[in-house]
C-alpha atoms as a PDB file:
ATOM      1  CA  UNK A   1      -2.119 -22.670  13.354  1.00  0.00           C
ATOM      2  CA  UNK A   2      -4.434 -20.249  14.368  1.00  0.00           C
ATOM      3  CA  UNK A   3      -3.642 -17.204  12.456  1.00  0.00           C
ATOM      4  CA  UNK A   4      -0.606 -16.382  10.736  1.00  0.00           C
ATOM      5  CA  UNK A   5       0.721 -12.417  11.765  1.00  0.00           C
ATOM      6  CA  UNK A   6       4.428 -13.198  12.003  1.00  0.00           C
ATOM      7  CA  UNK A   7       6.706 -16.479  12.101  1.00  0.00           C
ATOM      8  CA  UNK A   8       5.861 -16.014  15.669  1.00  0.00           C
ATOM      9  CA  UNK A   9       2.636 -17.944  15.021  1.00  0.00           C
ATOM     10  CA  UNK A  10       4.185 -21.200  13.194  1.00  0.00           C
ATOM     11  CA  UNK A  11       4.559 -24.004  15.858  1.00  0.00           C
ATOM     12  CA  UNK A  12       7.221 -25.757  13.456  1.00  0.00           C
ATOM     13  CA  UNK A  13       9.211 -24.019  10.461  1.00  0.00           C
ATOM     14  CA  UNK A  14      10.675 -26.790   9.637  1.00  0.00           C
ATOM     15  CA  UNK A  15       7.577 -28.543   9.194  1.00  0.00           C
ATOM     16  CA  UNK A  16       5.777 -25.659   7.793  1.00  0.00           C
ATOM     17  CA  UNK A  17       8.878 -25.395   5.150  1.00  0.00           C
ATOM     18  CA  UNK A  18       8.420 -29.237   4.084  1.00  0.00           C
ATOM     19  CA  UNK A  19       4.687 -28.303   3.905  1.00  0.00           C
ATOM     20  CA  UNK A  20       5.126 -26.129   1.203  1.00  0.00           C
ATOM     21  CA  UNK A  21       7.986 -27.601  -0.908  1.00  0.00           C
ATOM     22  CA  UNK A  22       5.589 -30.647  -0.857  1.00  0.00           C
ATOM     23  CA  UNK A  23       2.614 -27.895  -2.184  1.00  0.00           C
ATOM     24  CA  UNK A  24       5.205 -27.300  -4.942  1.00  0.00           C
ATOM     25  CA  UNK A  25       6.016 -31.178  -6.202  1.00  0.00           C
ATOM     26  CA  UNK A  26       1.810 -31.635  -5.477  1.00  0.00           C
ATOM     27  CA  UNK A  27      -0.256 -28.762  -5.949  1.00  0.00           C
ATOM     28  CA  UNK A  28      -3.598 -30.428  -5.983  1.00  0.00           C
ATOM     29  CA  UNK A  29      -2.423 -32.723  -2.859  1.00  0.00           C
ATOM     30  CA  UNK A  30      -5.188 -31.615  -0.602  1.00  0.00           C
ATOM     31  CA  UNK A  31      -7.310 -30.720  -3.509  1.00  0.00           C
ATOM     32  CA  UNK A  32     -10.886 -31.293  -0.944  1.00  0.00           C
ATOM     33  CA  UNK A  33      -9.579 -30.025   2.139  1.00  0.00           C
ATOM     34  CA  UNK A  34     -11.000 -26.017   1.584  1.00  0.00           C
ATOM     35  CA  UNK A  35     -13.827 -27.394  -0.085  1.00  0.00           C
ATOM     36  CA  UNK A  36     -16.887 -24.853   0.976  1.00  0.00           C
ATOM     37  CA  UNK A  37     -14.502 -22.720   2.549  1.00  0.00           C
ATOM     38  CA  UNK A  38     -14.406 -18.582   1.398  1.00  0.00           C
ATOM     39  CA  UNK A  39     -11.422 -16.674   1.692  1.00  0.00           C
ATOM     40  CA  UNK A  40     -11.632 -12.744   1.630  1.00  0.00           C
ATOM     41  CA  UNK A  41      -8.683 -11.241   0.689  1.00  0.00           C
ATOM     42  CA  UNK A  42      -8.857  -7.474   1.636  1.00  0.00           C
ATOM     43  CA  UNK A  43      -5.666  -5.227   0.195  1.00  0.00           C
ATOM     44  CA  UNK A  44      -5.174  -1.470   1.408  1.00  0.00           C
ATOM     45  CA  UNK A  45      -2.668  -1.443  -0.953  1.00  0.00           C
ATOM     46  CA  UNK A  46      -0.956  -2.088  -4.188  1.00  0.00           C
ATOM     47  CA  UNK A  47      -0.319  -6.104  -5.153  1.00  0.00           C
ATOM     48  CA  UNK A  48       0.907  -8.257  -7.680  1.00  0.00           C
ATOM     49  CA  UNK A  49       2.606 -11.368  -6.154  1.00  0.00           C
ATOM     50  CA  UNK A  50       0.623 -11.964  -3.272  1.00  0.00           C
ATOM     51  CA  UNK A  51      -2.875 -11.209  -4.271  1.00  0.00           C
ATOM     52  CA  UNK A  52      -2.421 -13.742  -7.451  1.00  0.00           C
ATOM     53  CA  UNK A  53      -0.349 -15.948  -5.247  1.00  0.00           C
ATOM     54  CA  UNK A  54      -2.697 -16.195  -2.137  1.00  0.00           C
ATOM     55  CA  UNK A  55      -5.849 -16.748  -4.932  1.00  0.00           C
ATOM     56  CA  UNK A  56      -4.140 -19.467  -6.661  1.00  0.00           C
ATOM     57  CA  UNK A  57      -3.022 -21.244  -3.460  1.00  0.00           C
ATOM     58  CA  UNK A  58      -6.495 -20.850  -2.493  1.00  0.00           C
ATOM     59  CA  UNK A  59      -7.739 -22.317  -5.734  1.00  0.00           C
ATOM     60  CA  UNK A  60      -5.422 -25.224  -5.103  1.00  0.00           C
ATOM     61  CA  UNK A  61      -7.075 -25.824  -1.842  1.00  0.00           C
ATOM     62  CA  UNK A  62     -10.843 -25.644  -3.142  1.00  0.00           C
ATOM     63  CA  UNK A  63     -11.297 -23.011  -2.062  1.00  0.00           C
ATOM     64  CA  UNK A  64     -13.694 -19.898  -2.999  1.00  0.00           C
ATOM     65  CA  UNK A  65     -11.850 -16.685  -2.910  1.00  0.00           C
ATOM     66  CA  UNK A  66     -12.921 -12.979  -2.552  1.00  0.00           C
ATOM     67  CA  UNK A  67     -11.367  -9.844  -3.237  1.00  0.00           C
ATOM     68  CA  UNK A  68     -11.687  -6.585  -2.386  1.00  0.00           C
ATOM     69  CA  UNK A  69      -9.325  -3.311  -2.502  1.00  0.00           C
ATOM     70  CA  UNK A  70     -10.511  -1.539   0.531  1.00  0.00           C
ATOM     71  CA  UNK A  71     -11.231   1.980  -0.477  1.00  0.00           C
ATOM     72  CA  UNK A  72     -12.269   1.187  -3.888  1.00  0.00           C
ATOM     73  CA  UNK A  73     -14.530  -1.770  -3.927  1.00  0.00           C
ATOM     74  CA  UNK A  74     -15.938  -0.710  -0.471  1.00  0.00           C
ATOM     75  CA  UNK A  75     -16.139   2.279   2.092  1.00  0.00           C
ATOM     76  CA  UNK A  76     -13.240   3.708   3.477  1.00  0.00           C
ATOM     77  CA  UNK A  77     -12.742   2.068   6.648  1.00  0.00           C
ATOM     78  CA  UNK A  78     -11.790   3.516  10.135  1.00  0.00           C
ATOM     79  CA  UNK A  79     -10.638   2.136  12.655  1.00  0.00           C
ATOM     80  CA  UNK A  80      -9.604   5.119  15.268  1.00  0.00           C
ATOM     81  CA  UNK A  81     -11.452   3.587  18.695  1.00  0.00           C
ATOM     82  CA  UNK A  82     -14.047   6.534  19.744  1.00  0.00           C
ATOM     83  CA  UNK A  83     -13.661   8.447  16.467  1.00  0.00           C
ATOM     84  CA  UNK A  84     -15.567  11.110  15.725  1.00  0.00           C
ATOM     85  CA  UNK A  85     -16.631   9.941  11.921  1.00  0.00           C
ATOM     86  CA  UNK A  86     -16.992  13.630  10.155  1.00  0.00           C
ATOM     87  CA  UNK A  87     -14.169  13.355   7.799  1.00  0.00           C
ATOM     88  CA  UNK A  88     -13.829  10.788   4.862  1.00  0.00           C
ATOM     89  CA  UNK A  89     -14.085   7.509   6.418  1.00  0.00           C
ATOM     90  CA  UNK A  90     -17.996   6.011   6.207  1.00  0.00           C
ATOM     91  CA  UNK A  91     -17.430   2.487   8.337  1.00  0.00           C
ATOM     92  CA  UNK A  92     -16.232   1.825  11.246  1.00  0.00           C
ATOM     93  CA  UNK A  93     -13.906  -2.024  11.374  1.00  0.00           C
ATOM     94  CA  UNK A  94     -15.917  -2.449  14.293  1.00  0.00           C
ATOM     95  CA  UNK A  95     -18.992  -2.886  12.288  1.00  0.00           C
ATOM     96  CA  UNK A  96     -17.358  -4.164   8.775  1.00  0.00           C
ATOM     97  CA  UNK A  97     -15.158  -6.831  10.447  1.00  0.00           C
ATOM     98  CA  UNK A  98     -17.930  -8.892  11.995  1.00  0.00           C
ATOM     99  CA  UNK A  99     -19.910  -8.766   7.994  1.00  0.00           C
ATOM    100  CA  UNK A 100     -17.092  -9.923   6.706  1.00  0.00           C
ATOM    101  CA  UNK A 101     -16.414 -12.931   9.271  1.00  0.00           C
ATOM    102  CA  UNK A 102     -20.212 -13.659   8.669  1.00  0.00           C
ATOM    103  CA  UNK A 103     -19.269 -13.982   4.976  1.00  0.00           C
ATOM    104  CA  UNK A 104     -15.657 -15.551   4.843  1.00  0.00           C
ATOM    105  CA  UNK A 105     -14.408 -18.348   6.806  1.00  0.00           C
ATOM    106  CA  UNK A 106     -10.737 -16.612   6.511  1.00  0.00           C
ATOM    107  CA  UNK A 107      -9.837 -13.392   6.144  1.00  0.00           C
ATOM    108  CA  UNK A 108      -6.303 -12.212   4.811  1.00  0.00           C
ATOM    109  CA  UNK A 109      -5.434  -8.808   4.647  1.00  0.00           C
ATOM    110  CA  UNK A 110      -2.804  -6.123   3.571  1.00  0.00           C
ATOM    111  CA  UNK A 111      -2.047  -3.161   5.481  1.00  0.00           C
ATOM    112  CA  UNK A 112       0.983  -0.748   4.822  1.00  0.00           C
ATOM    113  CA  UNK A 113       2.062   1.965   7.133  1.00  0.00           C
ATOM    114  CA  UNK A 114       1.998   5.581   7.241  1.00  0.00           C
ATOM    115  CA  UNK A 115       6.347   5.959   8.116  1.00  0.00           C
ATOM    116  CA  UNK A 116       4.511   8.823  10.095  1.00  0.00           C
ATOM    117  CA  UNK A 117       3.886   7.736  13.025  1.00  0.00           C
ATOM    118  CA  UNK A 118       6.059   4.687  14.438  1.00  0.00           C
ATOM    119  CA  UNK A 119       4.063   3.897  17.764  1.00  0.00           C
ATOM    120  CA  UNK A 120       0.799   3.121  15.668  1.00  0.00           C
ATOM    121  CA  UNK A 121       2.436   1.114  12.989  1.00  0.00           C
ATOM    122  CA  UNK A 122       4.307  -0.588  15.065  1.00  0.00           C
ATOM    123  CA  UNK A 123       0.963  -1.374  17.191  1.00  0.00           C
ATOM    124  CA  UNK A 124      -0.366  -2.826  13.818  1.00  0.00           C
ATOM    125  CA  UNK A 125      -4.157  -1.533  14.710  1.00  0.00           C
ATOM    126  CA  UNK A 126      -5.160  -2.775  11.405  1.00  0.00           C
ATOM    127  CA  UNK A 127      -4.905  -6.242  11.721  1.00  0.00           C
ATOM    128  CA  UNK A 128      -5.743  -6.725  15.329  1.00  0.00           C
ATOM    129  CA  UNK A 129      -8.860  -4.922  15.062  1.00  0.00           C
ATOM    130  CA  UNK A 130     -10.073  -7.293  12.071  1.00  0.00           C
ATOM    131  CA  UNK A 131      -8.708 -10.095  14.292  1.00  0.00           C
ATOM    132  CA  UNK A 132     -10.718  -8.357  17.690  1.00  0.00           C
ATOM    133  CA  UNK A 133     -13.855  -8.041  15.417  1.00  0.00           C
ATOM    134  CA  UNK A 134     -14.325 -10.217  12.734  1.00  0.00           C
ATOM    135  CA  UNK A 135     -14.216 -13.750  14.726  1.00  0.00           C
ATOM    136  CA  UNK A 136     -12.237 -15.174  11.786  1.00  0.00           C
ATOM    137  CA  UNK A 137      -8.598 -16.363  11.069  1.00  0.00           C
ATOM    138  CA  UNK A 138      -6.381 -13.829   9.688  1.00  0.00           C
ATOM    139  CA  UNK A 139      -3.732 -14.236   6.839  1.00  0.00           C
ATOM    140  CA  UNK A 140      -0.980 -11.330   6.617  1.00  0.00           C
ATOM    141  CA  UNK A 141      -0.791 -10.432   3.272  1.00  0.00           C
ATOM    142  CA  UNK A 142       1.894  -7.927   4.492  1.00  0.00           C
ATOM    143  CA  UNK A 143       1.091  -5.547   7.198  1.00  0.00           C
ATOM    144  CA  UNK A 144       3.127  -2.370   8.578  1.00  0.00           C
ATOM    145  CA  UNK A 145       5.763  -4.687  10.151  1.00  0.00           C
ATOM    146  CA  UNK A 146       6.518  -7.963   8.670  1.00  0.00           C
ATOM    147  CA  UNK A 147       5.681  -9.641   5.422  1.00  0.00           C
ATOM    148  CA  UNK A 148       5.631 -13.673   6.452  1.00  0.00           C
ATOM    149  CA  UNK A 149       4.331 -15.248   3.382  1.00  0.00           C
ATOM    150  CA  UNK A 150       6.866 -13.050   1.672  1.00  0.00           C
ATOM    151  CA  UNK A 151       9.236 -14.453   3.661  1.00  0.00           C
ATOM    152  CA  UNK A 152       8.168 -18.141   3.787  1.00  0.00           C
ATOM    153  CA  UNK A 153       8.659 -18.239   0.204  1.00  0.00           C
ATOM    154  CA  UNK A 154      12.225 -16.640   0.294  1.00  0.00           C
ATOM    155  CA  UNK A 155      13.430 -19.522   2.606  1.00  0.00           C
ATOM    156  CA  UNK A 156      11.923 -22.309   0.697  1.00  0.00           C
ATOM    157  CA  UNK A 157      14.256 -20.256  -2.093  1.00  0.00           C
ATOM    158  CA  UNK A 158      16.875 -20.691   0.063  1.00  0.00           C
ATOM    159  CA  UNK A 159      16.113 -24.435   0.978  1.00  0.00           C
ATOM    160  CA  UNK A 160      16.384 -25.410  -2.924  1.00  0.00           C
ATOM    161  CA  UNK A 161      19.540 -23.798  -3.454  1.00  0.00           C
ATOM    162  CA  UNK A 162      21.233 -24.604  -0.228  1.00  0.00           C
ATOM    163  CA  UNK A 163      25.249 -26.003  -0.502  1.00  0.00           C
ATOM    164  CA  UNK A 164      25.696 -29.086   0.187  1.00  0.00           C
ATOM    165  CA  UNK A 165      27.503 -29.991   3.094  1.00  0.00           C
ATOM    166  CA  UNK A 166      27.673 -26.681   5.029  1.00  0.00           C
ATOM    167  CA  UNK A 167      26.448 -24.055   6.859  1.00  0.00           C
ATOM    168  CA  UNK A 168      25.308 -21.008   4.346  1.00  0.00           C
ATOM    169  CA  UNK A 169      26.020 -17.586   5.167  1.00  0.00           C
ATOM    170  CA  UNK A 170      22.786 -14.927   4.144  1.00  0.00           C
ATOM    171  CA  UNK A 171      23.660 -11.652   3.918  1.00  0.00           C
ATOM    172  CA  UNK A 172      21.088  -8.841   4.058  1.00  0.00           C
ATOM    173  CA  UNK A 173      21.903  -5.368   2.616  1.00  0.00           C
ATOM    174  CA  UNK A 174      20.131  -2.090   2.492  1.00  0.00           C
ATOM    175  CA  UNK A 175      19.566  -1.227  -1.284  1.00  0.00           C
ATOM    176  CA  UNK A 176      19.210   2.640  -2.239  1.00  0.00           C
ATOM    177  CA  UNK A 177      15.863   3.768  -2.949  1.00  0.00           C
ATOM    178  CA  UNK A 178      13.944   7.274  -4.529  1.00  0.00           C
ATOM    179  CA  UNK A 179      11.579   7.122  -1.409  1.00  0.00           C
ATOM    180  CA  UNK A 180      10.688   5.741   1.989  1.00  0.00           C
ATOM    181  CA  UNK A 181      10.383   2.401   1.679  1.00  0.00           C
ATOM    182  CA  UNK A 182       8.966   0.584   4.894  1.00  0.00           C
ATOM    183  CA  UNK A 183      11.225  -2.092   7.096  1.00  0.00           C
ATOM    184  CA  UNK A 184       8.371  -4.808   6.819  1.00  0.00           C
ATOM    185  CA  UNK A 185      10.414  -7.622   4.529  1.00  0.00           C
ATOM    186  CA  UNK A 186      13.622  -6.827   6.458  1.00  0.00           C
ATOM    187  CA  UNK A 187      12.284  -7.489   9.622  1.00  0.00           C
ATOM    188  CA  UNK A 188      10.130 -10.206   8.563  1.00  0.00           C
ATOM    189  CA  UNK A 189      12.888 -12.300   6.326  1.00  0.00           C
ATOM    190  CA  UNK A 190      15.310 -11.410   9.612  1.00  0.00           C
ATOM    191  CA  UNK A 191      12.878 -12.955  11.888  1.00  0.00           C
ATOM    192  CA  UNK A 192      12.182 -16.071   9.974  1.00  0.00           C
ATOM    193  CA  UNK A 193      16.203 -16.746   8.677  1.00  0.00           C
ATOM    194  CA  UNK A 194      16.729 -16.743  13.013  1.00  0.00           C
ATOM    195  CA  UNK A 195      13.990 -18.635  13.395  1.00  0.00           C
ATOM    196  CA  UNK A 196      14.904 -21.067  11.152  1.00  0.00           C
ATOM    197  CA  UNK A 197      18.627 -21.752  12.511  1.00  0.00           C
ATOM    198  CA  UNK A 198      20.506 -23.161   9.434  1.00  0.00           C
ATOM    199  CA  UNK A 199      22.542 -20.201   8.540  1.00  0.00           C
ATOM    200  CA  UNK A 200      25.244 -17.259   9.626  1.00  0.00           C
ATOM    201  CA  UNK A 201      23.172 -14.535   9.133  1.00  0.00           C
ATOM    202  CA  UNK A 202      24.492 -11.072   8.669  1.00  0.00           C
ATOM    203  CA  UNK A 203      22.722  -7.792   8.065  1.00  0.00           C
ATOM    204  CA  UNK A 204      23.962  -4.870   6.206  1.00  0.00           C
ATOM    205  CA  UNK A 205      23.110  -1.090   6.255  1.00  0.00           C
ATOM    206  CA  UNK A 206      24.521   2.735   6.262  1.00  0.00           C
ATOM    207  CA  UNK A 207      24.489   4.068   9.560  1.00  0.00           C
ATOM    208  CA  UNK A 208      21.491   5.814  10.726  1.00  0.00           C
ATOM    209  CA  UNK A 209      19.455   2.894   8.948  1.00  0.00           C
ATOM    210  CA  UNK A 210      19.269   0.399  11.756  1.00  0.00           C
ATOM    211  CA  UNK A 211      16.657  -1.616  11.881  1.00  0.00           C
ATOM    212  CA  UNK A 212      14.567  -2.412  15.564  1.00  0.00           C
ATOM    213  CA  UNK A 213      16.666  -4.857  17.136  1.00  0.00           C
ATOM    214  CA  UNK A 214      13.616  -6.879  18.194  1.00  0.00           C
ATOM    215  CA  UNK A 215      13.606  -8.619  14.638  1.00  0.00           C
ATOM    216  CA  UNK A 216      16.980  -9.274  13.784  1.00  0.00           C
ATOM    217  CA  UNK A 217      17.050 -11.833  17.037  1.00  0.00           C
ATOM    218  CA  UNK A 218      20.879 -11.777  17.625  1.00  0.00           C
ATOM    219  CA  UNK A 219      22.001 -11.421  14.128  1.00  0.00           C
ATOM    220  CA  UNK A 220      25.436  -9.700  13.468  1.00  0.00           C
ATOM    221  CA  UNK A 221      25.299  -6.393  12.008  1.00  0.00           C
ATOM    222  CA  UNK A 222      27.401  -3.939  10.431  1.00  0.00           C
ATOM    223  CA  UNK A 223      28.075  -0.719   8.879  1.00  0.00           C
ATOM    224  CA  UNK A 224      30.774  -2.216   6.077  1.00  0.00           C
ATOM    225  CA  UNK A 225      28.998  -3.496   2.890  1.00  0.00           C
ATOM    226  CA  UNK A 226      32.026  -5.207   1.608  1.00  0.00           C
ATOM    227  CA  UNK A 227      32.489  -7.090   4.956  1.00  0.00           C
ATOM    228  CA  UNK A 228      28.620  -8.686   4.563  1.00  0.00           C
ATOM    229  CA  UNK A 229      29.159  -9.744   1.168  1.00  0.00           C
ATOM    230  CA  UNK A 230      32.715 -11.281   1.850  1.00  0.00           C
ATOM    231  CA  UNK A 231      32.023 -15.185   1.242  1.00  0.00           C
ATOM    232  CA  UNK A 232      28.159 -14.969   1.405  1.00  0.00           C
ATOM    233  CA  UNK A 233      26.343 -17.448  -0.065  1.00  0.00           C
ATOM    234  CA  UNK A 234      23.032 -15.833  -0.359  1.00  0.00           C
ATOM    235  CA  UNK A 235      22.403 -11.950  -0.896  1.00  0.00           C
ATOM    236  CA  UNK A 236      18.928 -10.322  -0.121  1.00  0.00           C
ATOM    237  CA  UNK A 237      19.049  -7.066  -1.219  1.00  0.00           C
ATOM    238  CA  UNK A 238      16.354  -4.492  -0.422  1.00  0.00           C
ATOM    239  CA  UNK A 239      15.810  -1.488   0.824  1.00  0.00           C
ATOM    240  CA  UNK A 240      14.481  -0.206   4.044  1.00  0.00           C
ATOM    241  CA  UNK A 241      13.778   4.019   5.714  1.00  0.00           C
ATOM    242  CA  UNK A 242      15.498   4.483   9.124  1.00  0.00           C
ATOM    243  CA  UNK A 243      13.080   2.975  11.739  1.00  0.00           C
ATOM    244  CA  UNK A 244      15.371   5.298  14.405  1.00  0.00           C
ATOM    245  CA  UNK A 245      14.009   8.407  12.412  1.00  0.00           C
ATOM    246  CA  UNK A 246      11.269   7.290  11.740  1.00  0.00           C
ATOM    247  CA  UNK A 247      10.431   7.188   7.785  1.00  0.00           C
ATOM    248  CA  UNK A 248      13.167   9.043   7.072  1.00  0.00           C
ATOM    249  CA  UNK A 249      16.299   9.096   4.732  1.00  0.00           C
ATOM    250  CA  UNK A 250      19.695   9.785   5.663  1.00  0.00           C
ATOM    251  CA  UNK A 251      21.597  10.596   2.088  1.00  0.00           C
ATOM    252  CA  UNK A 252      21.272   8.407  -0.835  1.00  0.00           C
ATOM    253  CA  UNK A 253      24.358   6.183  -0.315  1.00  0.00           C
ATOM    254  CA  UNK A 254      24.132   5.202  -4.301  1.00  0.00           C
ATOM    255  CA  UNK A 255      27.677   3.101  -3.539  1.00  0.00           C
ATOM    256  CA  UNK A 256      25.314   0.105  -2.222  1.00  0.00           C
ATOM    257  CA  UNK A 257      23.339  -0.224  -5.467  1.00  0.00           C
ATOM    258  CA  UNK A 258      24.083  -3.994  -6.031  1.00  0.00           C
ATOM    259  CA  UNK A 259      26.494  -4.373  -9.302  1.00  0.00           C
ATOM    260  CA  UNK A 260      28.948  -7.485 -10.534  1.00  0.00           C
ATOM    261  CA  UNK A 261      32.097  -5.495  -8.239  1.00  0.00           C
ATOM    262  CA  UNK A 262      29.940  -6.482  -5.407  1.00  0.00           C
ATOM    263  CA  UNK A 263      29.344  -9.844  -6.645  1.00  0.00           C
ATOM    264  CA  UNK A 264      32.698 -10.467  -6.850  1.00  0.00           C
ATOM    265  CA  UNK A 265      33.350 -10.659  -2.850  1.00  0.00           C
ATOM    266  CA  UNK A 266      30.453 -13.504  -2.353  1.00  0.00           C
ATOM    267  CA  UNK A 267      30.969 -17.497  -2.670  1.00  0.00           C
ATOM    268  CA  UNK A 268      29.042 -16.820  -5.726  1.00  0.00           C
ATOM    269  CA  UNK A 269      26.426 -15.996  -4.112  1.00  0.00           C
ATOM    270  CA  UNK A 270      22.623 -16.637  -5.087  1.00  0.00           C
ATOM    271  CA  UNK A 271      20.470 -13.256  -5.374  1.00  0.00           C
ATOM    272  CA  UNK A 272      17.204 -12.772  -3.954  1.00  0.00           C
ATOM    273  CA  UNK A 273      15.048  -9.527  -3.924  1.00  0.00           C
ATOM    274  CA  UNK A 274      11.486  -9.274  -3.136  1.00  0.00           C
ATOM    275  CA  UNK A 275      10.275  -7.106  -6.287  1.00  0.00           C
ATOM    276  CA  UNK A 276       8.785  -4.795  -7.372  1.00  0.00           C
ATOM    277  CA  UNK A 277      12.737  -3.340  -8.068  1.00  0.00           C
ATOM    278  CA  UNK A 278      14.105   0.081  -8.932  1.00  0.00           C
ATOM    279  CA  UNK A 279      16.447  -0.929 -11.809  1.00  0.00           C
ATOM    280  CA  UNK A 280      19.760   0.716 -11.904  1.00  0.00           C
ATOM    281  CA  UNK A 281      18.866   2.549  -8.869  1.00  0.00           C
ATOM    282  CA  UNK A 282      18.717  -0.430  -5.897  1.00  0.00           C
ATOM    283  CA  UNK A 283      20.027  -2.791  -7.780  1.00  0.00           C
ATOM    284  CA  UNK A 284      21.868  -3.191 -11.496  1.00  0.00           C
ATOM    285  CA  UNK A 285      20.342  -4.465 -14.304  1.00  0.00           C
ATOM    286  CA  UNK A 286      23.348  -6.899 -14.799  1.00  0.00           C
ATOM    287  CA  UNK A 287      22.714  -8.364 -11.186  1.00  0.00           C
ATOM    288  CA  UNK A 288      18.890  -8.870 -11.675  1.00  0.00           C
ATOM    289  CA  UNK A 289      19.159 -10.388 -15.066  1.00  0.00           C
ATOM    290  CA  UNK A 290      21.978 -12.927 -13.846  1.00  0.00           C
ATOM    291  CA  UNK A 291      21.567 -16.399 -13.851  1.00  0.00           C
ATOM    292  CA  UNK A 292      22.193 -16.627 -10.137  1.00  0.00           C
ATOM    293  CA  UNK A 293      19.420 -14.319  -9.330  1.00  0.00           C
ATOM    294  CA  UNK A 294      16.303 -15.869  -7.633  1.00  0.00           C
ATOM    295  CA  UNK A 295      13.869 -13.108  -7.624  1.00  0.00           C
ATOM    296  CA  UNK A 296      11.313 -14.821 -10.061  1.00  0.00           C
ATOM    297  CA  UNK A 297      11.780 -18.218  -8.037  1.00  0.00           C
ATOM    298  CA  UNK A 298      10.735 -16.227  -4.804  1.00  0.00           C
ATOM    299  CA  UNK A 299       7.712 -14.697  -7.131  1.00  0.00           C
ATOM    300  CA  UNK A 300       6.631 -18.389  -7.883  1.00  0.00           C
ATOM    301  CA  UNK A 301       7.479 -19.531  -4.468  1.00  0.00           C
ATOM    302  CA  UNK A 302       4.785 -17.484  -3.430  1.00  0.00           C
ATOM    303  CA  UNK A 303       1.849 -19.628  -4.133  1.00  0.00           C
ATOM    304  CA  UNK A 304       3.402 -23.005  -2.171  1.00  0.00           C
ATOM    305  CA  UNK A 305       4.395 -20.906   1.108  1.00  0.00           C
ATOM    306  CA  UNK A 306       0.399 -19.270   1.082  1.00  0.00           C
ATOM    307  CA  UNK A 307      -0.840 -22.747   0.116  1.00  0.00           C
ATOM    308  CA  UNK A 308       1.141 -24.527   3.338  1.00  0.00           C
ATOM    309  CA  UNK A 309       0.060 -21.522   5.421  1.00  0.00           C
ATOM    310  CA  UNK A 310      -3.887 -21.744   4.204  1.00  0.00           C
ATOM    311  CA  UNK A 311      -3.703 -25.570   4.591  1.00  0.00           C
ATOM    312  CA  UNK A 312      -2.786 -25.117   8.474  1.00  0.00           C
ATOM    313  CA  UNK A 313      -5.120 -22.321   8.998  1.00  0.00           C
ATOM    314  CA  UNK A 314      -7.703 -25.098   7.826  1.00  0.00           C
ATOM    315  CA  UNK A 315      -6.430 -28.593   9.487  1.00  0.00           C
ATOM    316  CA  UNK A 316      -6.485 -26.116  12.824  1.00  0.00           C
ATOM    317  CA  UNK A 317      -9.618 -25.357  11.815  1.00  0.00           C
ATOM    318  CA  UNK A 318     -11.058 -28.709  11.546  1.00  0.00           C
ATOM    319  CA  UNK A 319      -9.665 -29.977  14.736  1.00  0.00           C
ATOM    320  CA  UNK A 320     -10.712 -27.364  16.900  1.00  0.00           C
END
């Protein structure tokens, strides 16, 4: 593995998935094998879960880590080709990016996008131009688009708690929200439960909330809540602005707040949510503090799926 952008980059899921449930039984497995290696972690926004995650997984590795919040720990970057720099940004990524590959021998980042305007988030200019420019491998930490080490972690979620003897059915549904909330982990977990090919997979949302058909690879999808959640075995719920309408929302739709009525019409179904969650407004308190909820296994999961990915990005390294 070269780089990791999207599950578009992993050779072998399955493989990658063993990888980091075996992180997870062995954390200090390959305790030597980022030994004099520095990882820059650069965040253009907020983070819990995968800054700490990535930094321990690096840790576990041997690893000497780096971060810095982009904005506030260094100049405001631009990254406009042929800008005219007169306004608030001071450095150009075409000068910063090829520092920081002199300084790091991987680079992760985390973009987030601007639900103005769709053709240049979708183009995800941020991480290509550290990838044109800083000569390094690059680690999504999340980006406009897709979250993968997000959504790494929700499958090896999904691998521990899988029924025995049978296909699963995963059902995705839109969550309310007070704001705009980007389509990044609903495309990404979409891409990576395809990719994967163990499960009926089923996605969820009010109309006018579609997501770009591009990531959902086939998947069914439909309009009727109740119809996802009939017999699912897994429920990711989170929620997503209309990609159609770009950053918009269409109504508040407060009926698909997740609650125990909707639990009710799922093979007792396992939870999973990505977090940070609105309480009481995507999803009930009852639902996230049920005993079939996985949210904090996801959070934990976090440092084996960024551990597998790092270890790649290294062995790829080493035999290149």
């Amino acid at each position: 593995m070269k780089n990791l952008i999207s599950v578009h980059d992993v050779e072998n899921i399955h493989h990658l998935l063993e990888q980091a449930l075996m992180f997870k039984r062995e954390p200090l497995a390959e305790r030597s094998l980022g030994s004099g290696k520095k990882l820059g972690l650069l965040f253009m926004n907020p983070s819990l879960r995968t800054r700490v995650s990535t930094q321990i997984a690096a840790s576990n590795l041997g690893m000497e880590c780096y971060v810095l919040n982009v904005g506030a720990d260094n100049w405001p970057l631009e990254f406009r080709e042929g800008a005219i720099m007169d306004g608030s940004n001071v450095e150009h990524i075409r000068d910063a990016a090829p520092v920081m590959g002199g300084y790091f021998d991987l680079i992760g980042v985390r973009t987030f996008p601007s639900l103005r305007d769709r053709t240049l988030d979708y183009s995800e200019h941020v991480i290509h131009s550290l990838m044109k420019y800083g000569g390094r491998p690059v680690l999504s930490l999340e980006t406009a688009t897709v979250h993968p080490l997000q959504s790494l972690a929700d499958l090896m979620t999904i691998r521990e708690f899988l029924p025995e003897g049978r296909r699963p059915k995963i059902a995705m549904t839109w969550a309310p929200h007070v704001k705009p909330i980007a389509q990044c982990v609903a495309n990404s977990f979409s891409e990576w439960i395809c990719a994967w090919g163990q499960a009926d997979f089923v996605v969820a949302q009010p109309e006018g909330f579609e997501l770009n058909e591009s990531f959902l690879c086939g998947a069914r999808v439909t309009y009727d809540q109740k119809e996802a959640l009939e017999g699912a075995d897994f429920v990711y719920m989170k929620n997503w602005c209309s990609y159609r309408d770009y950053g918009r929302v269409h109504g508040s739709a407060h009926e698909w707040m997740m609650t125990l009525d909707h639990l009710k019409l799922t093979n007792q179904a396992k939870l999973l949510h990505s977090l940070p969650v609105r309480r009481n407004v995507e999803v009930s308190d009852e639902i996230m503090d049920h005993q079939d909820c996985l949210a904090k296994n996801q959070a934990a999961n976090k440092v084996w799926a960024a551990q597998a990915v790092l270890a790649e990005i290294l062995k790829g390294q080493i035999l290149a």
